[in-house]
PDB file of N, CA and C in Angstrom:
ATOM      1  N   UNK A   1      11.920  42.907 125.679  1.00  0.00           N
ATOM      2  CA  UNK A   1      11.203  41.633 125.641  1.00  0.00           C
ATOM      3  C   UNK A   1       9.737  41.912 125.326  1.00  0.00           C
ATOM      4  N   UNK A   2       9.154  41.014 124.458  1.00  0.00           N
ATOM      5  CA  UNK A   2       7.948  41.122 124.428  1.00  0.00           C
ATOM      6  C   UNK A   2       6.956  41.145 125.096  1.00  0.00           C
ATOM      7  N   UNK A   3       5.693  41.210 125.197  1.00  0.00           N
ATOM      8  CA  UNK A   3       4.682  41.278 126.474  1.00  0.00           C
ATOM      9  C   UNK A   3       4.195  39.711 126.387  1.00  0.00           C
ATOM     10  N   UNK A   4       3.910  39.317 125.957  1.00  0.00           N
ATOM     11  CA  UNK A   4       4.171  37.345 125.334  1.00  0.00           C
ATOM     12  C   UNK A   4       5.104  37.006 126.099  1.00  0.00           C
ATOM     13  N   UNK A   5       6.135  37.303 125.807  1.00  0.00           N
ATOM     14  CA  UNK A   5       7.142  36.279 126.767  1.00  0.00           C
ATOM     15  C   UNK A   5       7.711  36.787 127.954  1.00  0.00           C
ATOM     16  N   UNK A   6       6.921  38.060 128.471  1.00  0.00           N
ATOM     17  CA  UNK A   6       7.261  38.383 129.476  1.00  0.00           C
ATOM     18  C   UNK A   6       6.139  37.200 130.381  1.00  0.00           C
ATOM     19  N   UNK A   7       4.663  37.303 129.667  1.00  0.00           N
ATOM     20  CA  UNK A   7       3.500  37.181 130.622  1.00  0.00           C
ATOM     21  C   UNK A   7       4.179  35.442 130.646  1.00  0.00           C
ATOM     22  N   UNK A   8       4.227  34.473 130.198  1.00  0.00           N
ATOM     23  CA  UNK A   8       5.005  33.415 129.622  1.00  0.00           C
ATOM     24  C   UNK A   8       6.010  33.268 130.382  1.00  0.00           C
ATOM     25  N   UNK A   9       7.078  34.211 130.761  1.00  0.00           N
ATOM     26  CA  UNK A   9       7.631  33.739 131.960  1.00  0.00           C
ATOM     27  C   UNK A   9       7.624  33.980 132.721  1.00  0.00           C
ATOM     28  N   UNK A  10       6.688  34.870 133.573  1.00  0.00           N
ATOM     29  CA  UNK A  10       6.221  34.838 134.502  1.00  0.00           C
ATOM     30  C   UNK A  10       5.457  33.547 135.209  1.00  0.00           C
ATOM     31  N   UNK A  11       4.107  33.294 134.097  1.00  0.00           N
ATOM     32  CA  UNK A  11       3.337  32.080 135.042  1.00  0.00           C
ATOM     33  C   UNK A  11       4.261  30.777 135.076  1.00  0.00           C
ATOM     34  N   UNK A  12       5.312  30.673 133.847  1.00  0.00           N
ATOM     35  CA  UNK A  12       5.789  29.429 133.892  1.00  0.00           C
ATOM     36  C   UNK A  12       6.830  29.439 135.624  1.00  0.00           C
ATOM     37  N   UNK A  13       7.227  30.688 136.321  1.00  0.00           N
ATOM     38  CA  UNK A  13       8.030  30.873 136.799  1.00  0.00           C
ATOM     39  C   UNK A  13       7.225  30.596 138.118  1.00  0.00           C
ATOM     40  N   UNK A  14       6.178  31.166 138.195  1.00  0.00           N
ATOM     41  CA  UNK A  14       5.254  31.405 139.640  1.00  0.00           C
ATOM     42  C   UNK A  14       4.077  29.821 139.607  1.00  0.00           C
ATOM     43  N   UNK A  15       3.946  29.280 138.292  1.00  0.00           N
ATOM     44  CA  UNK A  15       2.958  28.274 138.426  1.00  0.00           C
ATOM     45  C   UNK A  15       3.484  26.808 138.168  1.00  0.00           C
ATOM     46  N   UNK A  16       5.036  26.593 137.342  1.00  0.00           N
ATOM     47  CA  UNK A  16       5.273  25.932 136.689  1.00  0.00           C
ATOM     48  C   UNK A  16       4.003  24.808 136.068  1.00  0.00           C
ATOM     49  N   UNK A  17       3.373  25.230 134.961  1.00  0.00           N
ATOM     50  CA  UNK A  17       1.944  25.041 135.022  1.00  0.00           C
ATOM     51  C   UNK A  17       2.314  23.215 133.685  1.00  0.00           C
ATOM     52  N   UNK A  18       1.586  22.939 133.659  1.00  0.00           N
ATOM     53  CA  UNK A  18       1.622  21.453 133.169  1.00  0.00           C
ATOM     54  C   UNK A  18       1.339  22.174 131.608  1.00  0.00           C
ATOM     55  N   UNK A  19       0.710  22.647 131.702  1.00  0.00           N
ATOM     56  CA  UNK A  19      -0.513  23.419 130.241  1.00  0.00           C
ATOM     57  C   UNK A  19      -0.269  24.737 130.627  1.00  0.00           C
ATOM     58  N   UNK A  20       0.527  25.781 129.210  1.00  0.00           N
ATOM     59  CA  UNK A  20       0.430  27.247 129.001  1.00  0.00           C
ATOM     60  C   UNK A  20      -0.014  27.735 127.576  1.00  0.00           C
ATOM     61  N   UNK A  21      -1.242  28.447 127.618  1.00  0.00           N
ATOM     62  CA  UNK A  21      -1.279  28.620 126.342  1.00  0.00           C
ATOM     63  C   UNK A  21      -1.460  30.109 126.574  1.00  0.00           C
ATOM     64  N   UNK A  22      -0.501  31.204 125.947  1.00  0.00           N
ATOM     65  CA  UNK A  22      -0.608  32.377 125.833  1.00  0.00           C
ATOM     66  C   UNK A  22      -0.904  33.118 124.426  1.00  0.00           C
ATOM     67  N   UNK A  23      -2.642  33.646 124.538  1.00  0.00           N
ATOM     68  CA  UNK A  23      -3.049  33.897 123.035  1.00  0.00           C
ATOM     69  C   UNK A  23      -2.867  35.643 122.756  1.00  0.00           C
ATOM     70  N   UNK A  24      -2.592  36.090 121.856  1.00  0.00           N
ATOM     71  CA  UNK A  24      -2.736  37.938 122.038  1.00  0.00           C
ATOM     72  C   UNK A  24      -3.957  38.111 120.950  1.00  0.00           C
ATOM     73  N   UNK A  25      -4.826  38.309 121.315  1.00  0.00           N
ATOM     74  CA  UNK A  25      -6.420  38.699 121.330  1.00  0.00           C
ATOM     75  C   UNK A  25      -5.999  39.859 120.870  1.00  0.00           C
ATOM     76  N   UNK A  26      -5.338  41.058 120.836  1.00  0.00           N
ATOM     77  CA  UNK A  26      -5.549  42.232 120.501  1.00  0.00           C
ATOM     78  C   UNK A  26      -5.614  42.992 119.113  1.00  0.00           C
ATOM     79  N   UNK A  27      -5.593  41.940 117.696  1.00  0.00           N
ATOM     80  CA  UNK A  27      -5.661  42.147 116.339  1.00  0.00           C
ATOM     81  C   UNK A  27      -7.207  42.340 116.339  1.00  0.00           C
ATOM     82  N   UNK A  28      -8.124  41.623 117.530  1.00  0.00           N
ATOM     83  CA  UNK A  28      -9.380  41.212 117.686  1.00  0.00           C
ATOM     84  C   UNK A  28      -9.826  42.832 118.300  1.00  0.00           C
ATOM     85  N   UNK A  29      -9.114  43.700 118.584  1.00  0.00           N
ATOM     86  CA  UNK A  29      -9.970  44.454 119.692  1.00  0.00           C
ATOM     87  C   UNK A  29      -9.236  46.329 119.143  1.00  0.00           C
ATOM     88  N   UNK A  30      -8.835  46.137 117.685  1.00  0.00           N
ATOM     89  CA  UNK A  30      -8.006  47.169 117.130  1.00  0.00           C
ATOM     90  C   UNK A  30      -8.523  48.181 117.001  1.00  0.00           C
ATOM     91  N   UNK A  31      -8.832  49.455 117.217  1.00  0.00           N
ATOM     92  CA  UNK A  31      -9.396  50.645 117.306  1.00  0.00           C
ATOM     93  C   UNK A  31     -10.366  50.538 118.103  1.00  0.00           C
ATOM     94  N   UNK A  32     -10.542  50.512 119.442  1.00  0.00           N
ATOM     95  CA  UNK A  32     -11.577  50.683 120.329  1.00  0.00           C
ATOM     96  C   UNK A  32     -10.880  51.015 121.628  1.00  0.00           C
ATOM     97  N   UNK A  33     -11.430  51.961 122.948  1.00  0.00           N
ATOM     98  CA  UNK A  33     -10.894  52.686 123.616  1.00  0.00           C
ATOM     99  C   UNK A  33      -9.573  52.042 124.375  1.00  0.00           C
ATOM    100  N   UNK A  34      -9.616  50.755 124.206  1.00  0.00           N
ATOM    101  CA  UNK A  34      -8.288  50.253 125.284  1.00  0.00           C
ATOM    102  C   UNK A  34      -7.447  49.796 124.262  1.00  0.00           C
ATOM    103  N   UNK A  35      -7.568  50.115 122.851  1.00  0.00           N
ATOM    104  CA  UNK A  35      -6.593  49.773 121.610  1.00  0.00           C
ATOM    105  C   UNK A  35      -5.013  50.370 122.459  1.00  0.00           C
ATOM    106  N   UNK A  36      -3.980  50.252 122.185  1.00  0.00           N
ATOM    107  CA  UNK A  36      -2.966  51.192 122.983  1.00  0.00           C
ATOM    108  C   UNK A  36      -2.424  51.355 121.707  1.00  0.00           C
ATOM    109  N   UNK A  37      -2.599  50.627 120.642  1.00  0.00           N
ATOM    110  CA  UNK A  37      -1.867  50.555 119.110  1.00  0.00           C
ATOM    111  C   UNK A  37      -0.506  50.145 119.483  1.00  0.00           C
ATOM    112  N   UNK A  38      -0.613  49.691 120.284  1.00  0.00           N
ATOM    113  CA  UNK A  38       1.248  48.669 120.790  1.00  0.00           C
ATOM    114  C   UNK A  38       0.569  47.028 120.324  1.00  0.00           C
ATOM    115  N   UNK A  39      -0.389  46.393 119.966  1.00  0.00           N
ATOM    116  CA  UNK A  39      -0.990  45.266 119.420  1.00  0.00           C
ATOM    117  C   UNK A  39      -0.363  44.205 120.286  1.00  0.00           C
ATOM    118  N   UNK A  40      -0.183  44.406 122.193  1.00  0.00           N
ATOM    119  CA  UNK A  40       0.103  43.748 123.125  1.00  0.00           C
ATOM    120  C   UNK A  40      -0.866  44.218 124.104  1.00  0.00           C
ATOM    121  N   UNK A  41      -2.263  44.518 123.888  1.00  0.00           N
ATOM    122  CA  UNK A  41      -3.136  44.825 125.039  1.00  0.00           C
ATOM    123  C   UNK A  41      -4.045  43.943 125.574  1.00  0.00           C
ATOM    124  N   UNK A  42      -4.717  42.809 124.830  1.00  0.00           N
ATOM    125  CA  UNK A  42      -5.686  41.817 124.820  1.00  0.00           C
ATOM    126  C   UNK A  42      -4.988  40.373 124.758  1.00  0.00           C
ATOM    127  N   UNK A  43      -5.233  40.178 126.234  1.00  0.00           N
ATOM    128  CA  UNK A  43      -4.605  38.747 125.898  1.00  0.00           C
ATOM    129  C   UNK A  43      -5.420  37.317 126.456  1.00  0.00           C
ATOM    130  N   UNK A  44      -5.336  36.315 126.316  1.00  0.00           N
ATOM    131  CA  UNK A  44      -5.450  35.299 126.862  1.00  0.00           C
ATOM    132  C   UNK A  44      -5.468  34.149 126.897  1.00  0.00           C
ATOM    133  N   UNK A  45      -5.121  33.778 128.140  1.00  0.00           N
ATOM    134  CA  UNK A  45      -4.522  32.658 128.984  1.00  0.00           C
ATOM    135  C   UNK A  45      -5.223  31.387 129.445  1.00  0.00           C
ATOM    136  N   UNK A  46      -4.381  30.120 128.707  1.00  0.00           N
ATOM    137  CA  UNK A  46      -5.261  28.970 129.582  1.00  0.00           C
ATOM    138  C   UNK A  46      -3.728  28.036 130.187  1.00  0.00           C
ATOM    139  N   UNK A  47      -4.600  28.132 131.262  1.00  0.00           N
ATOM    140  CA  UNK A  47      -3.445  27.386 132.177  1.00  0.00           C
ATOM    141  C   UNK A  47      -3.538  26.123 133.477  1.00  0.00           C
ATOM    142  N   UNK A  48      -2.904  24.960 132.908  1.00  0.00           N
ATOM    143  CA  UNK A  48      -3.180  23.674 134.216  1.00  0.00           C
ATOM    144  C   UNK A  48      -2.019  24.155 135.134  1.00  0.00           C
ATOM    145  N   UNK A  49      -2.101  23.868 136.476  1.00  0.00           N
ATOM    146  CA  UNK A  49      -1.292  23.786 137.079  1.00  0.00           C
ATOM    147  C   UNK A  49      -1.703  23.444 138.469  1.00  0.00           C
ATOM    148  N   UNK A  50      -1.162  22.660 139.128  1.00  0.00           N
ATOM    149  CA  UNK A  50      -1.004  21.478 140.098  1.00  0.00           C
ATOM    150  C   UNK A  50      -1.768  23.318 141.403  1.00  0.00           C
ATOM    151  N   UNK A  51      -0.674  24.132 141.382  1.00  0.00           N
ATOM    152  CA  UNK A  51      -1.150  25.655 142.341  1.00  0.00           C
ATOM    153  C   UNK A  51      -2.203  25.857 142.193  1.00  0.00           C
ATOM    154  N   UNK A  52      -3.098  25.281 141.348  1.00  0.00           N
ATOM    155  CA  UNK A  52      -4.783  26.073 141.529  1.00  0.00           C
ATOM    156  C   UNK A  52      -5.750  24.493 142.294  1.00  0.00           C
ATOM    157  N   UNK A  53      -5.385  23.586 142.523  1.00  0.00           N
ATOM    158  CA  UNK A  53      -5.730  22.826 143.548  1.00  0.00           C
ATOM    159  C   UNK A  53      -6.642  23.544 144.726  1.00  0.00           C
ATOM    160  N   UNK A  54      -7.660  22.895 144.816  1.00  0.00           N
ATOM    161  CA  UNK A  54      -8.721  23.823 145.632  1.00  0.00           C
ATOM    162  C   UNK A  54      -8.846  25.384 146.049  1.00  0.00           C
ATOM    163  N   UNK A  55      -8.553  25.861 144.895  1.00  0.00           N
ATOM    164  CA  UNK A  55      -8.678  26.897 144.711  1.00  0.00           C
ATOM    165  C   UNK A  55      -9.553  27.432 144.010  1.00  0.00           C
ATOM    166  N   UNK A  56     -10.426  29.092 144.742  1.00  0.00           N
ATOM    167  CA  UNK A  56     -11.949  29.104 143.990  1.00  0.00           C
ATOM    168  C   UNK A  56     -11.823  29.548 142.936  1.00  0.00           C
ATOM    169  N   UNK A  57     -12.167  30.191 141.766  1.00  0.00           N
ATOM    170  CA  UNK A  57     -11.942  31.094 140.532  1.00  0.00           C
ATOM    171  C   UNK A  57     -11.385  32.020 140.493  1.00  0.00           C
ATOM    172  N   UNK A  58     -11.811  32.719 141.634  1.00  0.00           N
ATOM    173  CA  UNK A  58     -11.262  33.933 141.955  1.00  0.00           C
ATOM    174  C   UNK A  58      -9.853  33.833 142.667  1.00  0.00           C
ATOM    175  N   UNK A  59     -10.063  33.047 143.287  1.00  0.00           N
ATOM    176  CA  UNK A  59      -8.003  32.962 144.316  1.00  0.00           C
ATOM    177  C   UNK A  59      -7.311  32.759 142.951  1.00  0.00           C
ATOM    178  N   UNK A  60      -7.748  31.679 141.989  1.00  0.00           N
ATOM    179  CA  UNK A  60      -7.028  31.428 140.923  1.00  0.00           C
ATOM    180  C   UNK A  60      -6.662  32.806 139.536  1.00  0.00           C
ATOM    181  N   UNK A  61      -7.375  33.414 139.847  1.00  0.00           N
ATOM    182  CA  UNK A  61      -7.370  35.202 138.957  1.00  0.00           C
ATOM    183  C   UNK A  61      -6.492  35.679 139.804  1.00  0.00           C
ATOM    184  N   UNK A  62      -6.804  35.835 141.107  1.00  0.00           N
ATOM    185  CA  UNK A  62      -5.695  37.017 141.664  1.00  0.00           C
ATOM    186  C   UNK A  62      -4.548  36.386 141.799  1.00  0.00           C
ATOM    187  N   UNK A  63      -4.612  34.827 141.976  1.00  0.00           N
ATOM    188  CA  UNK A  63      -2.690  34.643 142.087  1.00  0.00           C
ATOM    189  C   UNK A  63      -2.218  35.327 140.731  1.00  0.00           C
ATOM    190  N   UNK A  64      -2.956  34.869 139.737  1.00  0.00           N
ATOM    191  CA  UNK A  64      -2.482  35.211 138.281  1.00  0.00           C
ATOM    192  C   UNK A  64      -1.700  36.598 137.837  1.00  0.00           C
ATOM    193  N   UNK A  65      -3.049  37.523 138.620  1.00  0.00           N
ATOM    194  CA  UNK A  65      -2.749  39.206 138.456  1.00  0.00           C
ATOM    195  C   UNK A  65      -1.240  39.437 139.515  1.00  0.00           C
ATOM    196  N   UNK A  66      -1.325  38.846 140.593  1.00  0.00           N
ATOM    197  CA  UNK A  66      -0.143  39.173 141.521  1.00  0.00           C
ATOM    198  C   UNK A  66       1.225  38.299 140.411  1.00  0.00           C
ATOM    199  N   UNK A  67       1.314  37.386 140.211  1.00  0.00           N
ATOM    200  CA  UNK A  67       2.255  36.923 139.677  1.00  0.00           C
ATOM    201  C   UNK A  67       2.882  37.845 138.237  1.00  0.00           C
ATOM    202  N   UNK A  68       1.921  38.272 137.506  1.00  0.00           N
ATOM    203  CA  UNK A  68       1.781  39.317 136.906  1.00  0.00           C
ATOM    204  C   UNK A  68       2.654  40.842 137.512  1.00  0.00           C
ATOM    205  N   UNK A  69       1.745  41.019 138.480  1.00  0.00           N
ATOM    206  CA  UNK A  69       2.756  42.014 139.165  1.00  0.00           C
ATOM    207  C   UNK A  69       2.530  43.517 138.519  1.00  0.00           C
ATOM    208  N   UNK A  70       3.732  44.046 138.261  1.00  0.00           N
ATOM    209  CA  UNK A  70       3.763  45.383 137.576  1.00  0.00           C
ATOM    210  C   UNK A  70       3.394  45.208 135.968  1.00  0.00           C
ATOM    211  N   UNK A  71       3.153  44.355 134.866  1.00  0.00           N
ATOM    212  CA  UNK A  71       2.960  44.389 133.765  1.00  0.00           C
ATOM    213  C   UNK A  71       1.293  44.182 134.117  1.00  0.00           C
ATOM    214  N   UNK A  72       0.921  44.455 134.708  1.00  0.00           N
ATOM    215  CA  UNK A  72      -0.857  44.032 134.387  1.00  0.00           C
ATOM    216  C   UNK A  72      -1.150  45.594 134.685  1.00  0.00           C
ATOM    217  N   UNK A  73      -0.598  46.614 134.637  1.00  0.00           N
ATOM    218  CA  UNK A  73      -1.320  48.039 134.106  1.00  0.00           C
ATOM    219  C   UNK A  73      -0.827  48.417 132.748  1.00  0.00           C
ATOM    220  N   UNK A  74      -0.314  47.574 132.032  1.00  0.00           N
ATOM    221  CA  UNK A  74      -0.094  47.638 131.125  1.00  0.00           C
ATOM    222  C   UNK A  74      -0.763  46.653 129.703  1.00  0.00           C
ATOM    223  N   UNK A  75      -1.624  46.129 130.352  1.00  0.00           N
ATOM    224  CA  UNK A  75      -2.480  44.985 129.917  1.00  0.00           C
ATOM    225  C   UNK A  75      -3.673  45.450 130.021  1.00  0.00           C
ATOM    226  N   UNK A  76      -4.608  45.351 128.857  1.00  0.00           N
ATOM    227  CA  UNK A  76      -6.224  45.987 129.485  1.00  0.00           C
ATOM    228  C   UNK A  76      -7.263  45.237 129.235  1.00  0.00           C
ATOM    229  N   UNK A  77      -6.847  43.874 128.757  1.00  0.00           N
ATOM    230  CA  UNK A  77      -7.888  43.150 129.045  1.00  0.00           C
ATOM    231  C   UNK A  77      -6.974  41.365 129.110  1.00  0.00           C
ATOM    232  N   UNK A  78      -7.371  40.744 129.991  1.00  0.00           N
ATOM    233  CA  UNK A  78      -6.651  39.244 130.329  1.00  0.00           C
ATOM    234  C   UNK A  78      -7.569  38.702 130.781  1.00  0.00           C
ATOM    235  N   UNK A  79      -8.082  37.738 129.573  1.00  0.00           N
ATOM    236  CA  UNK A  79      -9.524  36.765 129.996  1.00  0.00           C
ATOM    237  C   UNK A  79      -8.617  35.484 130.449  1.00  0.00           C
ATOM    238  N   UNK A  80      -8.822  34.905 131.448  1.00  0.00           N
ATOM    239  CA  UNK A  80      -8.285  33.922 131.761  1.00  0.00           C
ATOM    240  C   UNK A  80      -9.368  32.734 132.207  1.00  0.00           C
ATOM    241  N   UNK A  81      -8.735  31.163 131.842  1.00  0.00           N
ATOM    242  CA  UNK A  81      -9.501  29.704 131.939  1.00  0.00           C
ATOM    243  C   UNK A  81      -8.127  29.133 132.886  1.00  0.00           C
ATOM    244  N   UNK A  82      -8.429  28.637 133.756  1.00  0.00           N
ATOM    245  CA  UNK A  82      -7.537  28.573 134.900  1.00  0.00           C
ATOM    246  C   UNK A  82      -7.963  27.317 135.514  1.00  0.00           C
ATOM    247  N   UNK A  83      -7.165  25.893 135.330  1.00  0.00           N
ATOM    248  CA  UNK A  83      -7.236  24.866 136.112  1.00  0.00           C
ATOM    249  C   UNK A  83      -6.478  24.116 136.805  1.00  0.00           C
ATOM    250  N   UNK A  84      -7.414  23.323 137.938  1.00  0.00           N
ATOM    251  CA  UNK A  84      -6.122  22.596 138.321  1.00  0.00           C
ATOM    252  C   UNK A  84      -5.929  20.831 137.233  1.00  0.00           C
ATOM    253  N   UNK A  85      -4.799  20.447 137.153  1.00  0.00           N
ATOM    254  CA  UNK A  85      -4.873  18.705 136.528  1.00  0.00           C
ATOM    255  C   UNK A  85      -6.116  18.259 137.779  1.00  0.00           C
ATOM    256  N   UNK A  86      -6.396  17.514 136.569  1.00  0.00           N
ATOM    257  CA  UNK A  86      -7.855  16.627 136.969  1.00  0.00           C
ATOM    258  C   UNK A  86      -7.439  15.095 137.311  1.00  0.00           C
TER     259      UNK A  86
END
């Protein structure tokens, strides 16, 4: 499986999020030290979901990375925009 639709079903699984947009940034970041040349290293994520409800920026990053789990040492950069519906 790809690293796309792994990361993809993961949050849809842990956030069921209203809004998923999963971008791979890493054509953007090609020969420089965290290149892995697997062109699945740079990614990112914008995501609504009802779970980030008073939640600070940061609670909302680490649920992300935990939901993530074991594929985020395999990831070397995940800029994430993280909300709750307004």
């Amino acid at each position: 499986m790809q690293m796309q639709a792994i990361i993809e079903a993961r949050l849809n699984d842990a956030f069921a999020p209203d809004r998923l947009e999963v971008v791979n940034e890493s054509a953007k970041h090609g020969g420089h030290a965290g290149d892995d040349g697997s062109g699945e290293s740079h990614w990112h994520v914008v995501m609504t979901s009802g779970a980030f409800a008073g939640k600070s920026r940061l609670a909302r990053h680490r649920m992300v990375h935990a939901a993530l789990g074991d594929v985020m040492p395999r990831i070397h950069a995940l800029s994430l925009n993280l909300a709750a519906p307004s």
